[in-house]
Protein backbone atom coordinates (compact mmCIF):
# COMPACT_ATOMS: atom_id res chain seq x y z
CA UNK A 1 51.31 92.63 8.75
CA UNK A 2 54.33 90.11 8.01
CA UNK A 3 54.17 87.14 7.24
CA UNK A 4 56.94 86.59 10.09
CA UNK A 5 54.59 88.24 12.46
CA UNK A 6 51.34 86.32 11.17
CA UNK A 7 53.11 83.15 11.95
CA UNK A 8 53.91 84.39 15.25
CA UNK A 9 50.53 85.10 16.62
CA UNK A 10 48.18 82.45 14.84
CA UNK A 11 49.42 79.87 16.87
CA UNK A 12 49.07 81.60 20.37
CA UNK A 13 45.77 82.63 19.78
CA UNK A 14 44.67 79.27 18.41
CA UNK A 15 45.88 77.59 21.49
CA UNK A 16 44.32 79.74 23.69
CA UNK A 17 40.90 79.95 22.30
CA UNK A 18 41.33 76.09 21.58
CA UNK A 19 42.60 76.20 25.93
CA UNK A 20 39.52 78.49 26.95
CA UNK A 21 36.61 75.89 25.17
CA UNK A 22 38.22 73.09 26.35
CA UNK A 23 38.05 74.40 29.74
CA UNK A 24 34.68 75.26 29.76
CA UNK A 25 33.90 71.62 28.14
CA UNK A 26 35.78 70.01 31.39
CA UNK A 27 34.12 72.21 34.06
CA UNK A 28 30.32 71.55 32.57
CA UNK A 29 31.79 67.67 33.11
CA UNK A 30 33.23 68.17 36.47
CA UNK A 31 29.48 70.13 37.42
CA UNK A 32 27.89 66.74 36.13
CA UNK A 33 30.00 63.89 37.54
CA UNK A 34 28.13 63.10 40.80
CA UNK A 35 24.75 62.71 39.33
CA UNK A 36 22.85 59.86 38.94
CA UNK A 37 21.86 60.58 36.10
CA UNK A 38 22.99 57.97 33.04
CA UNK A 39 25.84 59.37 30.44
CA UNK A 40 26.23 56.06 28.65
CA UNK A 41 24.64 52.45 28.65
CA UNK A 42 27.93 51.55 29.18
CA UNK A 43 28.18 52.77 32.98
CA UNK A 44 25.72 50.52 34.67
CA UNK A 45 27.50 47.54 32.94
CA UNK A 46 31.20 48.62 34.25
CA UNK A 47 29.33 49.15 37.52
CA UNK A 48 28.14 45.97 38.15
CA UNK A 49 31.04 44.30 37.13
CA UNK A 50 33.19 46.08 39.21
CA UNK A 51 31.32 45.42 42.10
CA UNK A 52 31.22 41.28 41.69
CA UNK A 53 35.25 41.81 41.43
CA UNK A 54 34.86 43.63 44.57
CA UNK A 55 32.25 41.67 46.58
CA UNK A 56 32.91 38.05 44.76
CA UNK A 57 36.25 38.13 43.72
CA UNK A 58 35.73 38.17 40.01
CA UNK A 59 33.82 40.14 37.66
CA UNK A 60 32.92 37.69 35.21
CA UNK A 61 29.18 36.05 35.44
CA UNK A 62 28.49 32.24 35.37
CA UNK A 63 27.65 30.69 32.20
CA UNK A 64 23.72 30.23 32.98
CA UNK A 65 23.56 34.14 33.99
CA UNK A 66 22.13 36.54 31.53
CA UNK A 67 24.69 39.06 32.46
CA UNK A 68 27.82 39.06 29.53
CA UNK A 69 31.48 40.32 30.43
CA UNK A 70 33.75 40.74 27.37
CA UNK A 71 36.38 42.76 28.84
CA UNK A 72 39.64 42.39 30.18
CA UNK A 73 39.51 42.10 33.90
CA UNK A 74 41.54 45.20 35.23
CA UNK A 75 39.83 47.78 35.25
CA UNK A 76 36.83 46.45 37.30
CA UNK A 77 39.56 45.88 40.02
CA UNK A 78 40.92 49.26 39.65
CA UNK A 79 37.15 51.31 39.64
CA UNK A 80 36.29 48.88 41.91
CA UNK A 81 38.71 49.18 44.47
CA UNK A 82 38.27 53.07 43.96
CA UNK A 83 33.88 52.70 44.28
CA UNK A 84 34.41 50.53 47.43
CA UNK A 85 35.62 54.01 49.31
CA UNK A 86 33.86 56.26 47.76
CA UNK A 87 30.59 54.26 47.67
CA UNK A 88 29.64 54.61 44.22
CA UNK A 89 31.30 52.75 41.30
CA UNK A 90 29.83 54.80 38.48
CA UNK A 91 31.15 57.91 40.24
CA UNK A 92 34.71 56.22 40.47
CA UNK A 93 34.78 55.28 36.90
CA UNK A 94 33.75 58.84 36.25
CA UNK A 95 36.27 60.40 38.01
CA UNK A 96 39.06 57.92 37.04
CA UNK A 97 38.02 58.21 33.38
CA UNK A 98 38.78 62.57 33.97
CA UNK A 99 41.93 61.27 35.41
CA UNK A 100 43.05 59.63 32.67
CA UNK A 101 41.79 61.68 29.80
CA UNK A 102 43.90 64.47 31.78
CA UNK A 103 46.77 61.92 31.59
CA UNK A 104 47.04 60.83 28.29
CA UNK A 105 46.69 64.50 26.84
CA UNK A 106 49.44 65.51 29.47
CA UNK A 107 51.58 62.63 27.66
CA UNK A 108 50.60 63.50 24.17
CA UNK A 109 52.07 66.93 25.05
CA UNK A 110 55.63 65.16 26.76
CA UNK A 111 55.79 62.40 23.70
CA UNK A 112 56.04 65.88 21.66
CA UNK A 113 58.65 67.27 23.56
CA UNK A 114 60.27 64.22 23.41
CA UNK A 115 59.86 64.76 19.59
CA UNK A 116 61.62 68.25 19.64
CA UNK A 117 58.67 70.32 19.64
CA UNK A 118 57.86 73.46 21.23
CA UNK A 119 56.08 74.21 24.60
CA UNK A 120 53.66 76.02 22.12
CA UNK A 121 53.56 73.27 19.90
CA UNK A 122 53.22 70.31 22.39
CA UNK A 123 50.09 72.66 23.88
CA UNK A 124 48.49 72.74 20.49
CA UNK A 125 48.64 69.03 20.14
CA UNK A 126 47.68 68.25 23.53
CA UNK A 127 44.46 70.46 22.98
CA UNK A 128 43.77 68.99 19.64
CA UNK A 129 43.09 65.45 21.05
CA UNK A 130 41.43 67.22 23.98
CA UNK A 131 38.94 68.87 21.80
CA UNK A 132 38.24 66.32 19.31
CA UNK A 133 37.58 63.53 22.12
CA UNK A 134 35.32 66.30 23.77
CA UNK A 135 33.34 67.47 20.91
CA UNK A 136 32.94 64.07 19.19
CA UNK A 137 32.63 61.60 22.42
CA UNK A 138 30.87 61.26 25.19
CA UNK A 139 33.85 59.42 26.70
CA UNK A 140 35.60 62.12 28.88
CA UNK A 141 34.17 61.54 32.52
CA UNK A 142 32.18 58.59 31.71
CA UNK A 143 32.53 55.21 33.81
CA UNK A 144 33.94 53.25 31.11
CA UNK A 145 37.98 52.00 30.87
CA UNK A 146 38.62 53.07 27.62
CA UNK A 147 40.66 55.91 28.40
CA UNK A 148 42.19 54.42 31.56
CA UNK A 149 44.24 52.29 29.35
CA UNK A 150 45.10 54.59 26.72
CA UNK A 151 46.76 56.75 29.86
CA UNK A 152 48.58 53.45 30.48
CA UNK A 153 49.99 53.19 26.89
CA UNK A 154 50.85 56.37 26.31
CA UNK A 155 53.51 55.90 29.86
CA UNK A 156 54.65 52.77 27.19
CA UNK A 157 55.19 55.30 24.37
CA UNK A 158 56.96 57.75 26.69
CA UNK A 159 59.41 54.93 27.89
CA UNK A 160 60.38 54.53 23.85
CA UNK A 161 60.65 57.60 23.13
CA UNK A 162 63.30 58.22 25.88
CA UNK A 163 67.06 59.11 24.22
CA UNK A 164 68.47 56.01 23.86
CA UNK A 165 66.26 53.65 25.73
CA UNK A 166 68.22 50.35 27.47
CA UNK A 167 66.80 46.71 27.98
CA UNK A 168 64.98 47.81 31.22
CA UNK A 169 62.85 51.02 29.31
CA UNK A 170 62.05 48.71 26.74
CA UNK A 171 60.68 45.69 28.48
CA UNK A 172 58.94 48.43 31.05
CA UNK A 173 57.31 49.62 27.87
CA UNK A 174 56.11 46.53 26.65
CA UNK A 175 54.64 45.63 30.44
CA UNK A 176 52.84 48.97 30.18
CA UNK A 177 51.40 48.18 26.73
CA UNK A 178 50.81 44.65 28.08
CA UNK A 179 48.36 46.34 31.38
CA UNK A 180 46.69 48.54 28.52
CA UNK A 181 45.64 45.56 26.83
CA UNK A 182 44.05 44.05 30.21
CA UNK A 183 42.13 47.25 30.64
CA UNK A 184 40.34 47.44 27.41
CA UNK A 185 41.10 44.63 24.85
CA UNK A 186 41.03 46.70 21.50
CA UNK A 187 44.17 48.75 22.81
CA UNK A 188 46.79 46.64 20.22
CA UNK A 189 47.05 49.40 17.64
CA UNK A 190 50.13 51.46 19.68
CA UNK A 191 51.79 48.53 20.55
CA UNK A 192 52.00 47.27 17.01
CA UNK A 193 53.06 50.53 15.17
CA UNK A 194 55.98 50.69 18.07
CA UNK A 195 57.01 47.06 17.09
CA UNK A 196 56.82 47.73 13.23
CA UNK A 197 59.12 51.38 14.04
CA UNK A 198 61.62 49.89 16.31
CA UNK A 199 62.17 47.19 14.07
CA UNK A 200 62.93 50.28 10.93
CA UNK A 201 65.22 51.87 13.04
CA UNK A 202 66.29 49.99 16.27
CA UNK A 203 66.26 46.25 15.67
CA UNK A 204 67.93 45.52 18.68
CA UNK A 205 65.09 47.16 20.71
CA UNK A 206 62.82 45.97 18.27
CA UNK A 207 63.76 42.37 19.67
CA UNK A 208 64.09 43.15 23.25
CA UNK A 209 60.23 44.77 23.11
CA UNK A 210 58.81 42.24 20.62
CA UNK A 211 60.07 39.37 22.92
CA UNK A 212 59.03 41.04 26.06
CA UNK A 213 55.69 41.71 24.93
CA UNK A 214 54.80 38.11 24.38
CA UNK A 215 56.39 36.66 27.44
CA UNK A 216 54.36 39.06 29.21
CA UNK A 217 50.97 39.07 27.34
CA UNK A 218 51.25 34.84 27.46
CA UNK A 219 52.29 34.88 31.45
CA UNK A 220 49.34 37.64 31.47
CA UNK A 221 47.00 34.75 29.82
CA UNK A 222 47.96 31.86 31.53
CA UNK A 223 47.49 34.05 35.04
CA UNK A 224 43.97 35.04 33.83
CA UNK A 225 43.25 30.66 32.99
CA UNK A 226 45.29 30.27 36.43
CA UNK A 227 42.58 32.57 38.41
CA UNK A 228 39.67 32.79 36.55
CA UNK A 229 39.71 29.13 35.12
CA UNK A 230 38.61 30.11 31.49
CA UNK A 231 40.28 31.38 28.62
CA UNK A 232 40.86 35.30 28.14
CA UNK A 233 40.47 35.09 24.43
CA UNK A 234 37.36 33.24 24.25
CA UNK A 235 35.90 35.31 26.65
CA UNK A 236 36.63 38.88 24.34
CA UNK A 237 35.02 37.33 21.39
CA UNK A 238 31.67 37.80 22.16
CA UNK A 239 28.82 37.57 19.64
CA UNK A 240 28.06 40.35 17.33
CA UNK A 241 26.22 41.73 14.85
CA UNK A 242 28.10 43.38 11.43
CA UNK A 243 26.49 45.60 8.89
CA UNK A 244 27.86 47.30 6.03
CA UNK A 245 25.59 50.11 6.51
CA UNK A 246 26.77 50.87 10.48
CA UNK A 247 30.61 50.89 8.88
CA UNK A 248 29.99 53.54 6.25
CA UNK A 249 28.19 56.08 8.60
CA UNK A 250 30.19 55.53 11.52
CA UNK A 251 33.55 55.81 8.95
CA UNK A 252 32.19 58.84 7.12
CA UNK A 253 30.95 60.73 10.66
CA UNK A 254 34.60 60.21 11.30
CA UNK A 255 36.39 61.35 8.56
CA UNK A 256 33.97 65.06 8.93
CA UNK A 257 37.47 65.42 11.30
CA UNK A 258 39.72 63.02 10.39
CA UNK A 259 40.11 63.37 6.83
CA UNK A 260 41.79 66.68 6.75
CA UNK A 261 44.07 65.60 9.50
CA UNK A 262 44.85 62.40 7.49
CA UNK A 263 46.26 64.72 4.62
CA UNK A 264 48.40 66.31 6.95
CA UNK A 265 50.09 63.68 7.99
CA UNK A 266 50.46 62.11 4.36
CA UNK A 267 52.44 65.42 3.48
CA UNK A 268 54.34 65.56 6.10
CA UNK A 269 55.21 61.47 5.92
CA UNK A 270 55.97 62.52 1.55
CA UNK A 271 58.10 65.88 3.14
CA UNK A 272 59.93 64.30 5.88
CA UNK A 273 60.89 60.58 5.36
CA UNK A 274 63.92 60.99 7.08
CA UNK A 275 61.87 62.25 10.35
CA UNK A 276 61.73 59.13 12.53
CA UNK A 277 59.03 60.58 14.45
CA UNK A 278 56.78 61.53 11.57
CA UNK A 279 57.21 57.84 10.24
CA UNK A 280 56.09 56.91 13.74
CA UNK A 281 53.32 59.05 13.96
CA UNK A 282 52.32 58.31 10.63
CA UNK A 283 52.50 54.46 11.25
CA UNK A 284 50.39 55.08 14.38
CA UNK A 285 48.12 56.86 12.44
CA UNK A 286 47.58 54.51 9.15
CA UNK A 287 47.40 51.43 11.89
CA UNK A 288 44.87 53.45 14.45
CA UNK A 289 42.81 54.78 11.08
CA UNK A 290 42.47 51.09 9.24
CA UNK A 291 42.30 48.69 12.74
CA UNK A 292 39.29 51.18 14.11
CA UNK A 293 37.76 51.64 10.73
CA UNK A 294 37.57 47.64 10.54
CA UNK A 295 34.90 47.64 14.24
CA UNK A 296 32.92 50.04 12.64
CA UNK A 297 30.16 47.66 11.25
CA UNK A 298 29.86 45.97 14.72
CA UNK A 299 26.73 46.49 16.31
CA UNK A 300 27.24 48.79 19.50
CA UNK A 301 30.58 50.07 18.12
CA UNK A 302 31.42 53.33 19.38
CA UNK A 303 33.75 56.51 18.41
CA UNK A 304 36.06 54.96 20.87
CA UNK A 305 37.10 52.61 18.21
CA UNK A 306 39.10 55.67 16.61
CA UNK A 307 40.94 56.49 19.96
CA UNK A 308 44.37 55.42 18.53
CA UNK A 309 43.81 57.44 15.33
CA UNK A 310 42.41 60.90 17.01
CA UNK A 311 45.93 60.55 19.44
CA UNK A 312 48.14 60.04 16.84
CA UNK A 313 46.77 62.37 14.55
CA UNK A 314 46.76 65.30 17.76
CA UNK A 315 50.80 64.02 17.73
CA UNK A 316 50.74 65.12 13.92
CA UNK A 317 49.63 68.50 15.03
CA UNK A 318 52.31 69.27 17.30
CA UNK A 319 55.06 67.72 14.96
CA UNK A 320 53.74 69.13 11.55
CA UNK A 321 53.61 72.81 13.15
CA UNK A 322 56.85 72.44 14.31
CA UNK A 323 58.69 70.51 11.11
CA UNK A 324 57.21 72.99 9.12
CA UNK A 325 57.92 75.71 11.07
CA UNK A 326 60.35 77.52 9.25
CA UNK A 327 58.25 77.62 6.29
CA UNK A 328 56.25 80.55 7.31
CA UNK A 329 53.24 81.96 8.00
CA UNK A 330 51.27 79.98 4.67
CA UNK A 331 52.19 76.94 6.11
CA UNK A 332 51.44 77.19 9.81
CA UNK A 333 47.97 78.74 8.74
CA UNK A 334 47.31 75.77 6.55
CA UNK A 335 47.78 73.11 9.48
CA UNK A 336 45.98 74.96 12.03
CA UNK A 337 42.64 75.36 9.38
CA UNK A 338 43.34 71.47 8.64
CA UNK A 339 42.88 70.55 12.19
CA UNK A 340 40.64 73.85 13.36
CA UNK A 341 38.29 73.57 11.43
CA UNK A 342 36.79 70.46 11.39
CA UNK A 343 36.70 71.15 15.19
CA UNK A 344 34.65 74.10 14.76
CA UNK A 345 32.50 72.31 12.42
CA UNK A 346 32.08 69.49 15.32
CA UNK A 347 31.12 72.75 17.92
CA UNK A 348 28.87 74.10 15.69
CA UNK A 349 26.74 71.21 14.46
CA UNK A 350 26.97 70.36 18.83
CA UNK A 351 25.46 73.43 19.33
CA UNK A 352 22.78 74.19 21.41
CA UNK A 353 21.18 77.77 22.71
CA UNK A 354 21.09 76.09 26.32
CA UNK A 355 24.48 76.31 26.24
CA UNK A 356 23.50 80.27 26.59
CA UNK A 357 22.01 80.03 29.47
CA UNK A 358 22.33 80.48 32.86
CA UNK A 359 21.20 77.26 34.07
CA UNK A 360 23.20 74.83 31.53
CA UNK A 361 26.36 76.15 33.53
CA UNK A 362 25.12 76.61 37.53
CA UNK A 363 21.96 73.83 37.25
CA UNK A 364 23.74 71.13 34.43
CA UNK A 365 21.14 68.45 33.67
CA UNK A 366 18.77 69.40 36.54
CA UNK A 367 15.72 68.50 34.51
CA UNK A 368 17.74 64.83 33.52
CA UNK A 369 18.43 64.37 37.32
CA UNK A 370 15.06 64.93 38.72
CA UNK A 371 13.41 62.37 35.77
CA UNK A 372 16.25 60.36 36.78
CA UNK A 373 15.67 60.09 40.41
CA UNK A 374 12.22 59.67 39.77
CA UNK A 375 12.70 56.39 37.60
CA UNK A 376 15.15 55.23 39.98
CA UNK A 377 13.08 55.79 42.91
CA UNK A 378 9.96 53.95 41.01
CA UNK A 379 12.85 50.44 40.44
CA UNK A 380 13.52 50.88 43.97
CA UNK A 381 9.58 50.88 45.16
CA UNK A 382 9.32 47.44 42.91
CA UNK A 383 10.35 44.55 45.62
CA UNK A 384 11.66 41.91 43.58
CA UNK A 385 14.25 41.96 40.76
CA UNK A 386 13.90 44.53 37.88
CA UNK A 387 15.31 44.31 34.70
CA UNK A 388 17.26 47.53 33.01
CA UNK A 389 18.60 48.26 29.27
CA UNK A 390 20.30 51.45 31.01
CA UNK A 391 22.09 49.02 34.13
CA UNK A 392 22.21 52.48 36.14
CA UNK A 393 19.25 52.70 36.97
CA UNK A 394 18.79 49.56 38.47
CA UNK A 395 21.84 49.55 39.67
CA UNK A 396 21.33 52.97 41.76
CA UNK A 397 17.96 51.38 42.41
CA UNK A 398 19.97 48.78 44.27
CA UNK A 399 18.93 46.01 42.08
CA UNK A 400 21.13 42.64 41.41
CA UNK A 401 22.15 42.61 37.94
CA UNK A 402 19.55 40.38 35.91
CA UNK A 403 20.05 41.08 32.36
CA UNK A 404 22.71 42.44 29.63
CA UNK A 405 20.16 43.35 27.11
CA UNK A 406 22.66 44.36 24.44
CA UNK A 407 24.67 41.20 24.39
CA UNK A 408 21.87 39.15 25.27
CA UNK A 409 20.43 40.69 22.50
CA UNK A 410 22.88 40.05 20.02
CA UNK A 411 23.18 36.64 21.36
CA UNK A 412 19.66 35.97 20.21
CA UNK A 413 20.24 37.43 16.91
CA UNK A 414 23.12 35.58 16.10
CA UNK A 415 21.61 32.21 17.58
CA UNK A 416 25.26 31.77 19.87
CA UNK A 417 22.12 31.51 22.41
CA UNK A 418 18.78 30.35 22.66
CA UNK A 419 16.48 32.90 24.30
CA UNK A 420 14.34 30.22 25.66
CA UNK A 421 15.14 30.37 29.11
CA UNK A 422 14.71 34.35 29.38
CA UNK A 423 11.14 33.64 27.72
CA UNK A 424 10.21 31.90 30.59
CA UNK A 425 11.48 34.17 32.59
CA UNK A 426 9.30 37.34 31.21
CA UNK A 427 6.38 34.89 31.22
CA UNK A 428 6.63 33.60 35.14
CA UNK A 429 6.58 37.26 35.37
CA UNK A 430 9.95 37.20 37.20
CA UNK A 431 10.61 41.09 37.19
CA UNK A 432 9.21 43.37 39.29
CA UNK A 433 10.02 46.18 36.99
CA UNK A 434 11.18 46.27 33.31
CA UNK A 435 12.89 49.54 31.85
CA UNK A 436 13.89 49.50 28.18
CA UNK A 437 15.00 52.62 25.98
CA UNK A 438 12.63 51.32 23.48
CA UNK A 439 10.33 49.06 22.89
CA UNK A 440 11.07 49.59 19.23
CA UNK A 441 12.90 48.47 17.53
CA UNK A 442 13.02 45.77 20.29
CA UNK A 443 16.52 44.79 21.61
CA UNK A 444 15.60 41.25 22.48
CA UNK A 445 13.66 39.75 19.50
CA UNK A 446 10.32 39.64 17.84
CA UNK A 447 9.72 36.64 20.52
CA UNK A 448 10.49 37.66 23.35
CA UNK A 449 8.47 41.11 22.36
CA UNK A 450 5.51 38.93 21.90
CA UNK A 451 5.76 37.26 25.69
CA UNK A 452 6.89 40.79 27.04
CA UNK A 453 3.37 42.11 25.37
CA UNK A 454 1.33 39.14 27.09
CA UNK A 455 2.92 39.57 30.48
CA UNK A 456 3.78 43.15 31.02
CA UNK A 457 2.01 46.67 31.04
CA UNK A 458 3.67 49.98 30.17
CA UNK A 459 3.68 52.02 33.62
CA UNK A 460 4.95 55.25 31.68
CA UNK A 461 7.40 56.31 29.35
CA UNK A 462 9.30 59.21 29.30
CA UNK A 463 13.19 60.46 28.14
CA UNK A 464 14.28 57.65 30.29
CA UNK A 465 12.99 55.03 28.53
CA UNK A 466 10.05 52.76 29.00
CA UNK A 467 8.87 51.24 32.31
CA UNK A 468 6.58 48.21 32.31
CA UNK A 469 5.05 46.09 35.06
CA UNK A 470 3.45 42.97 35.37
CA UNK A 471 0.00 42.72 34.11
């Protein structure tokens, strides 16, 4: 065979295998969505604070409560208004975090076109965030706004990207980038590389979208004081724990895919200076790679961190394959194993033989959903307030929200609180019901462990967690 006609069938048949897996990964998600059966801690938390935005006008918790909001106040309003007609908010947040995983991969694959790239080649890149998000996340069709806002910021790239963008694109863009940050608060990594490659190549731009980016994120602030009657900042920094030891495993877990992907995009940055778009995607990559590397050692952090770096490194994909196009078949080959296979290395340490069988396709997580129900039916038995680690369950038990157990938690451990008043809490045997994931290592502190001990019996345990009751 050619070389010519090697480089003209590797890429079709890596986009359609890559096409056919992700497929499969989205329908198993789409056969899971409705069930009440937790995906993340995180889901329970967005619930309930969608719902005070719904029923109480805001989603932020008095001082005194032991519930914690550190986000940005959009998206509770958005899932919120969404959960109010369907009649589940953990179901809306699923579905609208689908939606916009769908979106931003759909503008991943126009940003390329945009670039000059290929149908073929915008696929490949559109498939190679796809893939990495669903074989190293847990993200795609879970209640939680990350992606919601990345959907938003990619419509901001798209607007700069346009030939020849006026004024009005540019200030559109910066609004867009402006609503990402209000959705999820760690979304200033596109924004930034934008600023820093408008003002390389387009300084009049580069003023216009600088400028309107401040006006808007200061009007966005002062509306937040204006309403809410606090301070937006001082409500995102919220106490946390750091350890060196959570940053190297969480970096190195990343770099398994990102590292070859990385190299890419340094050759093609060294091949193809005069590219504006590979110093774009470059910048967004270098920014997205060193800004999410830097959460890594924060207690809680998640893969989502690394959002910004996994998009602009799928970008890479599309625009190294087609820059280097004309190279031949050595080249192309060399791309797709850079990006290929540390995908197939993520499917293959994922694996699992139930994926072989009948019932992880046509019964998905009916053993999780009938433990599930059965925890959540127990909560709802309990009359009185329960406490949860996992909010969804007490929040499909139809239980107030009590406790944030996580940043209560950290609270405690990095004395921003005293856990007095919860103490007395646990020991007036206020809760019904108690479920934790674990009662160790403990989430609350040695002292509170030692009143929880005094006060409360273990009903059962099981893959849920661990359900106590007073004594």
């Amino acid at each position: 065979m050619s070389a010519r006609a090697a480089a003209a069938w590797m890429l079709p048949v890596a986009v359609a295998v890559s096409a056919v897996g992700c497929a499969l990964g989205l329908i198993r998600i789409l056969s899971t969505i409705g069930l009440m059966v937790p995906f993340d801690p995180n889901e329970g938390w967005n619930a309930y604070h969608a719902t005070a935005a719904m029923a109480a006008g805001s989603p932020y918790p008095s001082p005194q409560s032991f519930m914690t909001n550190n986000y940005p106040p959009l998206s509770f309003y958005i899932v919120g208004a969404f959960g109010r007609a369907i009649g589940d908010m953990i179901v809306a947040g699923r579905l609208g975090s689908l939606a916009a995983f769908l979106a931003a991969a759909a503008a991943i694959a126009a940003a390329l076109r945009l670039m000059a790239c290929s149908t073929i080649q915008t696929a490949s890149g559109a498939l190679v965030f796809a893939a990495c998000l669903l074989l190293n996340s847990d993200y795609v069709g879970m209640d939680d706004p990350q992606l919601l806002g990345h959907a938003v910021a990619m419509g901001g790239l798209l607007l700069v990207l346009r030939q020849r963008p006026g004024a009005p694109a540019i200030a559109a863009a910066a609004l867009l980038f402006t609503f990402a940050f209000f959705i999820k608060h760690n979304l200033i990594v596109l924004p930034f590389a934008v600023t820093v490659w408008l003002a390389l190549y387009d300084r009049r731009n580069a003023s216009i979208f600088a400028a309107a980016g401040a006006a808007f994120l200061i009007a966005g602030l002062l509306l937040f004081r204006l309403v809410f009657g606090f301070d937006l900042l001082g409500v995102l920094h919220s106490a946390r724990t750091f350890a060196f030891h959570d940053l190297a495993v969480n970096l190195w877990s990343w770099l398994i895919w990102g590292a070859l992907p990385l190299a890419v995009t340094t050759f093609l940055l060294a091949t193809r200076r005069d590219d504006k778009f590979v110093v774009l995607c470059a910048l967004y990559a270098a920014i997205g790679f060193v800004v999410g590397a830097s959460y890594f050692g924060g207690a809680g952090i998640d893969v989502n961190a690394m959002f910004d770096a996994d998009i602009a490194l799928a970008l890479v994909a599309g625009l190294a394959l087609n820059r280097s196009s004309q190279r031949g078949a050595m080249y192309t080959g060399a791309i797709l194993a850079a990006f290929l296979l540390p995908l197939t290395f993520g499917l293959w340490s994922n694996f699992s033989s139930e994926w072989l069988g009948r019932d992880y396709w046509f019964h998905p997580m009916h053993d999780e959903a009938v433990l599930a129900n059965h925890d959540i039916a127990f909560l709802r038995a309990r009359s009185g307030p329960a406490l949860c680690e996992t909010l969804a369950y007490c929040y499909w038990a139809g239980k107030a929200a009590e406790v944030d157990v996580f940043n209560a938690g950290q609270q405690f451990a990095t004395y921003s609180r005293s856990d007095d008043a919860l103490m007395q809490m646990i020991s007036a045997q206020r809760f019904a019901a108690i479920q934790l994931d674990t009662l160790s290592p403990f989430a609350l502190g040695d002292r509170i462990h030692l009143v929880l001990d005094r006060a409360y019996r273990v009903d059962h345990t099981n893959d849920d967690g661990v359900f106590l009751i007073p004594r």
